[in-house]
N, C-alpha and C. Protein backbone atom coordinates (compact mmCIF):
# COMPACT_ATOMS: atom_id res chain seq x y z
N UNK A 1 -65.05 -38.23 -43.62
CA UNK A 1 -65.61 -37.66 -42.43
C UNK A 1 -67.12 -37.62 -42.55
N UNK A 2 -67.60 -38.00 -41.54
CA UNK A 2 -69.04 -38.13 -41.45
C UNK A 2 -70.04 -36.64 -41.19
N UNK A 3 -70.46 -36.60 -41.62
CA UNK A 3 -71.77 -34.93 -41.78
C UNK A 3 -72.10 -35.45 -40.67
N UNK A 4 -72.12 -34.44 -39.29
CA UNK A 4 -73.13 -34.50 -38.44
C UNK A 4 -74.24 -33.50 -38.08
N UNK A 5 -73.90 -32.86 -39.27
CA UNK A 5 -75.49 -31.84 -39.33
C UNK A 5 -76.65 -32.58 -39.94
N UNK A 6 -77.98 -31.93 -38.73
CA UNK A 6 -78.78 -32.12 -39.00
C UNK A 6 -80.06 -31.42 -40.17
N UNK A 7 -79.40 -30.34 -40.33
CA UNK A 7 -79.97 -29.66 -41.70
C UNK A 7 -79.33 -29.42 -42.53
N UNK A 8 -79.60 -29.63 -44.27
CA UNK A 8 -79.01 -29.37 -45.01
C UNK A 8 -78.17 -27.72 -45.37
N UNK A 9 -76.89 -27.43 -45.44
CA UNK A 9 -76.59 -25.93 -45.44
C UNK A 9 -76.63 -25.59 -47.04
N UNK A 10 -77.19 -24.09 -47.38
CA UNK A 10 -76.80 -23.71 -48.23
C UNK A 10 -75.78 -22.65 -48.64
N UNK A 11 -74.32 -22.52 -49.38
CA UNK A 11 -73.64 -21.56 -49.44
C UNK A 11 -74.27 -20.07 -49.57
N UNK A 12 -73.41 -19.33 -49.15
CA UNK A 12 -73.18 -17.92 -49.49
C UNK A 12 -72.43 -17.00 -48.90
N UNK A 13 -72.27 -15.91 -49.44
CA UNK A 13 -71.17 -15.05 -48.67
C UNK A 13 -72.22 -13.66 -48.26
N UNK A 14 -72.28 -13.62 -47.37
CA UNK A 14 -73.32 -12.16 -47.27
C UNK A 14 -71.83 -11.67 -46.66
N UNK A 15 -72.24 -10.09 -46.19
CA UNK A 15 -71.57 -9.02 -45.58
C UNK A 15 -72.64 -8.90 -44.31
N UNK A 16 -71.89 -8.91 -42.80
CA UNK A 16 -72.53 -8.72 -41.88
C UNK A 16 -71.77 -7.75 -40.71
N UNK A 17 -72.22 -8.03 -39.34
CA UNK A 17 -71.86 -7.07 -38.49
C UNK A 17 -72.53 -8.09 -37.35
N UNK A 18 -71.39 -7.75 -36.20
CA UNK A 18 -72.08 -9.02 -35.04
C UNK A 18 -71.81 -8.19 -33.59
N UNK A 19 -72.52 -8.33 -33.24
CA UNK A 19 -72.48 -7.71 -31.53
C UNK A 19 -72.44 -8.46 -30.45
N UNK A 20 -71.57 -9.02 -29.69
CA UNK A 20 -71.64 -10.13 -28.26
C UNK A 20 -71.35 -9.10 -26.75
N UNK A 21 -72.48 -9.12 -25.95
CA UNK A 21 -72.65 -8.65 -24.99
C UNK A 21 -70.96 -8.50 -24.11
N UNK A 22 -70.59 -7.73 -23.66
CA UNK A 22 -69.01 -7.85 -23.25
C UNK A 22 -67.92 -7.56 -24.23
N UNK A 23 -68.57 -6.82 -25.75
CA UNK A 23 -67.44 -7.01 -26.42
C UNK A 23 -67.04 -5.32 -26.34
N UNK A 24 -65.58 -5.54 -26.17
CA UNK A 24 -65.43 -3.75 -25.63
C UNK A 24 -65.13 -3.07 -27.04
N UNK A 25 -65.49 -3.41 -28.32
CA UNK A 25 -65.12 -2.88 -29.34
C UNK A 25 -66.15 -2.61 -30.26
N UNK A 26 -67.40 -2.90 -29.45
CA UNK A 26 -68.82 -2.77 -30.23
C UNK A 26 -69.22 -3.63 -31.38
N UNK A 27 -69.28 -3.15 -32.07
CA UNK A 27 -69.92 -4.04 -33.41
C UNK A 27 -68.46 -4.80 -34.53
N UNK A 28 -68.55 -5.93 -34.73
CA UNK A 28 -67.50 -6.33 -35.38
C UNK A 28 -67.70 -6.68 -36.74
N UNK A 29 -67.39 -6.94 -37.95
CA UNK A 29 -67.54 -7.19 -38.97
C UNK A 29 -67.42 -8.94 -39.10
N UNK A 30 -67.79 -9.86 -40.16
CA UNK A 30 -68.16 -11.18 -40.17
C UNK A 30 -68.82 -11.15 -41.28
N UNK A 31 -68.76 -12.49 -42.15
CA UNK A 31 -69.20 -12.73 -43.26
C UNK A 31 -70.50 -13.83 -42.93
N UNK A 32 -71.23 -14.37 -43.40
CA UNK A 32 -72.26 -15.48 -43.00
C UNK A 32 -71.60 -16.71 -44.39
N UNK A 33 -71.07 -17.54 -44.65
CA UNK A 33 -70.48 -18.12 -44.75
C UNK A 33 -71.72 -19.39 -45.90
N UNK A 34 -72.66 -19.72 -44.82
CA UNK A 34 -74.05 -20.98 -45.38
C UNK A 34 -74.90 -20.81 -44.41
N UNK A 35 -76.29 -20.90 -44.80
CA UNK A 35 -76.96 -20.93 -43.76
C UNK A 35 -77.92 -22.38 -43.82
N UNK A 36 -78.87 -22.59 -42.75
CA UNK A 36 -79.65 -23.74 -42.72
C UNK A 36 -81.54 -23.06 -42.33
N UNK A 37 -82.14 -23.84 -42.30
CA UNK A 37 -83.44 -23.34 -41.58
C UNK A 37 -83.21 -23.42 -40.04
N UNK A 38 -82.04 -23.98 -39.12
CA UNK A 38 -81.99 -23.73 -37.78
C UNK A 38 -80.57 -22.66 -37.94
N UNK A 39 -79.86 -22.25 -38.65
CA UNK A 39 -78.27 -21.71 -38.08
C UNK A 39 -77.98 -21.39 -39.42
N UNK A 40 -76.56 -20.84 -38.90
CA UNK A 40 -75.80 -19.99 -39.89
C UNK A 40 -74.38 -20.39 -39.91
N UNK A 41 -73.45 -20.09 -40.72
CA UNK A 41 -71.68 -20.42 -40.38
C UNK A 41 -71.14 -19.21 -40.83
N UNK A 42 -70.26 -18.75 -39.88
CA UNK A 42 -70.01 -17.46 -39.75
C UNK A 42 -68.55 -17.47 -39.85
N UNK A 43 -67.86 -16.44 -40.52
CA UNK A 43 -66.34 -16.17 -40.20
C UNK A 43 -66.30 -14.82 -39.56
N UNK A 44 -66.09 -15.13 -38.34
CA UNK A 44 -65.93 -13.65 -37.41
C UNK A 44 -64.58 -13.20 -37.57
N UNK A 45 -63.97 -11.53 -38.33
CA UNK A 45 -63.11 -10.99 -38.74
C UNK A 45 -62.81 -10.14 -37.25
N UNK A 46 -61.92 -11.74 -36.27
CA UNK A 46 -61.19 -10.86 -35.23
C UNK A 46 -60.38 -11.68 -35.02
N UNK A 47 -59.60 -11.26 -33.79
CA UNK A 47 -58.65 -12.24 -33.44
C UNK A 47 -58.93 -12.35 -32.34
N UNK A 48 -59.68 -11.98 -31.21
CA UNK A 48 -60.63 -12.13 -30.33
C UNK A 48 -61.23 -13.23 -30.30
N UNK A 49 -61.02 -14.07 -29.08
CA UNK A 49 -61.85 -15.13 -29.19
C UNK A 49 -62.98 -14.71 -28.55
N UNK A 50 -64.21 -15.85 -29.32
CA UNK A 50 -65.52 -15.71 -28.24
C UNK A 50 -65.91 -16.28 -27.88
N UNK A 51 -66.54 -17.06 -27.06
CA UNK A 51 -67.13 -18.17 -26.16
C UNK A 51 -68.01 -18.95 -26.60
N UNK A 52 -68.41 -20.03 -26.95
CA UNK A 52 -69.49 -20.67 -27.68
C UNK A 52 -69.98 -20.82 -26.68
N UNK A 53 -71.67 -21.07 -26.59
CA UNK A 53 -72.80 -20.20 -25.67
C UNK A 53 -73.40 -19.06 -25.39
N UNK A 54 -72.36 -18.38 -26.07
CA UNK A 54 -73.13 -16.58 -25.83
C UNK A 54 -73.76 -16.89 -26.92
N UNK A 55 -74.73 -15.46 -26.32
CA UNK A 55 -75.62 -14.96 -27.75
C UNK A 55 -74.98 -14.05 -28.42
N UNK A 56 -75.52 -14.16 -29.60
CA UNK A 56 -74.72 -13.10 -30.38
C UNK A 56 -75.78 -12.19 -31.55
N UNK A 57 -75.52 -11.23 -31.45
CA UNK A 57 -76.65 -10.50 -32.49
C UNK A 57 -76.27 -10.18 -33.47
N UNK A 58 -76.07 -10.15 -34.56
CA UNK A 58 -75.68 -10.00 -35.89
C UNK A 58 -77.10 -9.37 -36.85
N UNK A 59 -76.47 -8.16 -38.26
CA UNK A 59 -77.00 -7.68 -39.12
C UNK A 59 -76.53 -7.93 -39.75
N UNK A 60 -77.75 -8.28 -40.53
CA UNK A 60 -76.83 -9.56 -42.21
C UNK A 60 -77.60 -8.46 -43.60
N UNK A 61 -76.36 -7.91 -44.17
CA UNK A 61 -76.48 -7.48 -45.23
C UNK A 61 -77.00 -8.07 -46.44
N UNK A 62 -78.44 -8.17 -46.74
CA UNK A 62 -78.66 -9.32 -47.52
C UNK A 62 -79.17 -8.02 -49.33
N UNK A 63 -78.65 -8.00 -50.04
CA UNK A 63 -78.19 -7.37 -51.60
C UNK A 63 -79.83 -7.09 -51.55
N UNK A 64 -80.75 -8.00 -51.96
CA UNK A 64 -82.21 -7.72 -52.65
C UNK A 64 -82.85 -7.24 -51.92
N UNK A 65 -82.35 -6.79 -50.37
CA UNK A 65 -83.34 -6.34 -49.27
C UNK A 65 -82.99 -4.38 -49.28
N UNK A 66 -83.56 -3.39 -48.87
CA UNK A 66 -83.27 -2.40 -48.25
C UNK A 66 -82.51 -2.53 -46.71
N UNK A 67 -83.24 -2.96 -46.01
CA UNK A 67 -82.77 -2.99 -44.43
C UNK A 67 -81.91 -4.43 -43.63
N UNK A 68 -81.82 -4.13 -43.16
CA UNK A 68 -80.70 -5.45 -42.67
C UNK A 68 -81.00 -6.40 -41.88
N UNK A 69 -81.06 -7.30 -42.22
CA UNK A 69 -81.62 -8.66 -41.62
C UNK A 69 -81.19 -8.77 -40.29
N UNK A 70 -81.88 -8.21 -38.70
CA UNK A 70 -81.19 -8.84 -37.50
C UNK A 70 -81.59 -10.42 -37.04
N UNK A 71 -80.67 -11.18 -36.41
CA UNK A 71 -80.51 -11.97 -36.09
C UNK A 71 -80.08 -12.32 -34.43
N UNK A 72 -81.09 -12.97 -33.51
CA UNK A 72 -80.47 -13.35 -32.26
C UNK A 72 -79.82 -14.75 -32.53
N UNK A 73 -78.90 -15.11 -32.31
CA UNK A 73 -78.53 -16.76 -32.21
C UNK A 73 -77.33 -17.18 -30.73
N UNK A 74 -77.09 -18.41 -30.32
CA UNK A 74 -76.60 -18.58 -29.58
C UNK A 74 -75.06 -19.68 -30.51
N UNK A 75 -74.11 -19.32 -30.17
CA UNK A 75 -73.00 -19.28 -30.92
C UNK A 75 -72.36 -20.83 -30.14
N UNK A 76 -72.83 -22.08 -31.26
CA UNK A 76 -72.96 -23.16 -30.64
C UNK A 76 -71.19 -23.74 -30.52
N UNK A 77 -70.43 -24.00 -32.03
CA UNK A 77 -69.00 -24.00 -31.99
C UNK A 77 -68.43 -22.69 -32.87
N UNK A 78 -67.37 -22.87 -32.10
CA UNK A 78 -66.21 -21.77 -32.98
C UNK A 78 -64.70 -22.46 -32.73
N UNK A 79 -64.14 -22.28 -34.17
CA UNK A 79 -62.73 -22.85 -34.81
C UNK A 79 -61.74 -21.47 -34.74
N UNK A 80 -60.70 -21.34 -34.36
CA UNK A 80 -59.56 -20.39 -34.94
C UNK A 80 -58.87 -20.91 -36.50
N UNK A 81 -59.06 -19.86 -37.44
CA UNK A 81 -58.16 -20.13 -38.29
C UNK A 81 -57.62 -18.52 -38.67
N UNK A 82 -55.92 -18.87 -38.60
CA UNK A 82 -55.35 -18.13 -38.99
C UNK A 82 -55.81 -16.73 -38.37
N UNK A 83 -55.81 -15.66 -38.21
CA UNK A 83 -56.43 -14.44 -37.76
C UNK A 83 -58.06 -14.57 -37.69
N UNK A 84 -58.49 -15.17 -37.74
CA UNK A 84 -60.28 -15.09 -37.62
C UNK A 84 -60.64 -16.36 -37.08
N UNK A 85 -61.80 -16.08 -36.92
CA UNK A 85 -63.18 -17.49 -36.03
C UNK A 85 -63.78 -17.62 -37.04
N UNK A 86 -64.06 -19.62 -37.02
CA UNK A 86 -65.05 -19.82 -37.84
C UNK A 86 -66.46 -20.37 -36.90
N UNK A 87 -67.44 -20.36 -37.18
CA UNK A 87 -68.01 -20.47 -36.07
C UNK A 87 -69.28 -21.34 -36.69
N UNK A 88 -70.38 -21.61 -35.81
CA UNK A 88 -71.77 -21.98 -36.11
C UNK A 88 -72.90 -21.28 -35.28
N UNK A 89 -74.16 -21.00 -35.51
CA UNK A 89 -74.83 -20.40 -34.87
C UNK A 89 -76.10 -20.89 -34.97
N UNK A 90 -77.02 -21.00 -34.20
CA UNK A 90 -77.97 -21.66 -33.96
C UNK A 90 -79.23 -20.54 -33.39
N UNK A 91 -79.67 -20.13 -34.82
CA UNK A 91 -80.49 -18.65 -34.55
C UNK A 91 -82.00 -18.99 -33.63
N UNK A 92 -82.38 -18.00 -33.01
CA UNK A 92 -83.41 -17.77 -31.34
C UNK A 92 -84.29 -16.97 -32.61
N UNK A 93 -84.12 -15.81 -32.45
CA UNK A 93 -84.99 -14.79 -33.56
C UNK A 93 -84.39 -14.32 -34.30
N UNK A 94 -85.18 -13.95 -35.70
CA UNK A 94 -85.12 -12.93 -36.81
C UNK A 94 -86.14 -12.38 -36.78
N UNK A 95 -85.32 -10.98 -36.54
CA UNK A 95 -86.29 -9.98 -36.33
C UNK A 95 -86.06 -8.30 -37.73
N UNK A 96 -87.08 -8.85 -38.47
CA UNK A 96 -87.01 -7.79 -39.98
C UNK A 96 -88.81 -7.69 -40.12
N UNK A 97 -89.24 -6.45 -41.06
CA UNK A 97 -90.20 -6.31 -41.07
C UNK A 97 -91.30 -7.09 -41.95
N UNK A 98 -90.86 -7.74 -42.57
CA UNK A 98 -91.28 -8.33 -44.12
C UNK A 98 -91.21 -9.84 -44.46
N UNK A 99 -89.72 -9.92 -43.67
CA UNK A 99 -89.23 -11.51 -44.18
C UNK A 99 -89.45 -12.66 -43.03
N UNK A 100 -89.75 -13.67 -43.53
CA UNK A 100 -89.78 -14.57 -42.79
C UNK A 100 -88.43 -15.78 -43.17
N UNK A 101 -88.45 -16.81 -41.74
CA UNK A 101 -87.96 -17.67 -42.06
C UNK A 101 -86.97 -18.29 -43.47
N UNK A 102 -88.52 -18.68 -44.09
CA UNK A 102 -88.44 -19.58 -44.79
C UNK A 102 -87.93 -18.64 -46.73
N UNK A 103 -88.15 -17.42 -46.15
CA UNK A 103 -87.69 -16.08 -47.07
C UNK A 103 -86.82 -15.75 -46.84
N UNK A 104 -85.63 -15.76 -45.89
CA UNK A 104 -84.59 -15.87 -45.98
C UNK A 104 -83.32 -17.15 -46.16
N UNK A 105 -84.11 -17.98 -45.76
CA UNK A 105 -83.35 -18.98 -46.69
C UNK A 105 -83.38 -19.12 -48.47
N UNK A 106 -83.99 -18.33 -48.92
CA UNK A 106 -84.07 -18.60 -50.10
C UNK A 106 -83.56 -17.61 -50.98
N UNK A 107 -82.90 -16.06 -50.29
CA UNK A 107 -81.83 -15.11 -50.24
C UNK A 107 -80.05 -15.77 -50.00
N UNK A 108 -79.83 -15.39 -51.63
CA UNK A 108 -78.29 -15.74 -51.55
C UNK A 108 -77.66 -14.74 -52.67
């Protein structure tokens, strides 16, 4: 099968939390899976489907930080497997006090 990503991903498993406008259950739990310098791959812990195109806001528990990494992205595909979504995300802003970009890609 042919890679059709355009940026290289790097693994990891963070601990997160994701919010999609309409969701009547508030904040959901989700792992961040790999990330890239444009996106992220996410396993959303629901059985809820969600729409690829929304935005989605997520806090990414990142270990070496105090505060929690927010994230705007627009939620480009999502897969069902088994009880959960696997998804891709294609981040708008990160918004933290300290870190940039190119400083959180280099958090794993």
């Amino acid at each position: 099968m042919r890679n059709k990503r355009r940026f290289s991903r790097i693994e990891t498993l963070l601990k997160a939390r994701y919010f999609q406008k309409g969701n009547k259950g508030g904040w959901g739990k989700c792992t961040i899976i790999d990330f890239s310098s444009k996106g992220l791959g996410i396993e959303f812990h629901t059985s809820e489907e969600i729409n690829p195109g929304s935005t989605v806001h997520l806090e990414v528990f990142v270990p070496t930080e105090a505060d929690a990494v927010c994230i705007e992205g627009e939620l480009r595909w999502i897969h069902q497997r088994r009880n959960y979504f696997v998804g891709g995300i294609e981040w708008c802003h990160i918004n933290r006090k300290e870190l940039d970009e190119d400083q959180f890609a280099s958090l794993s």
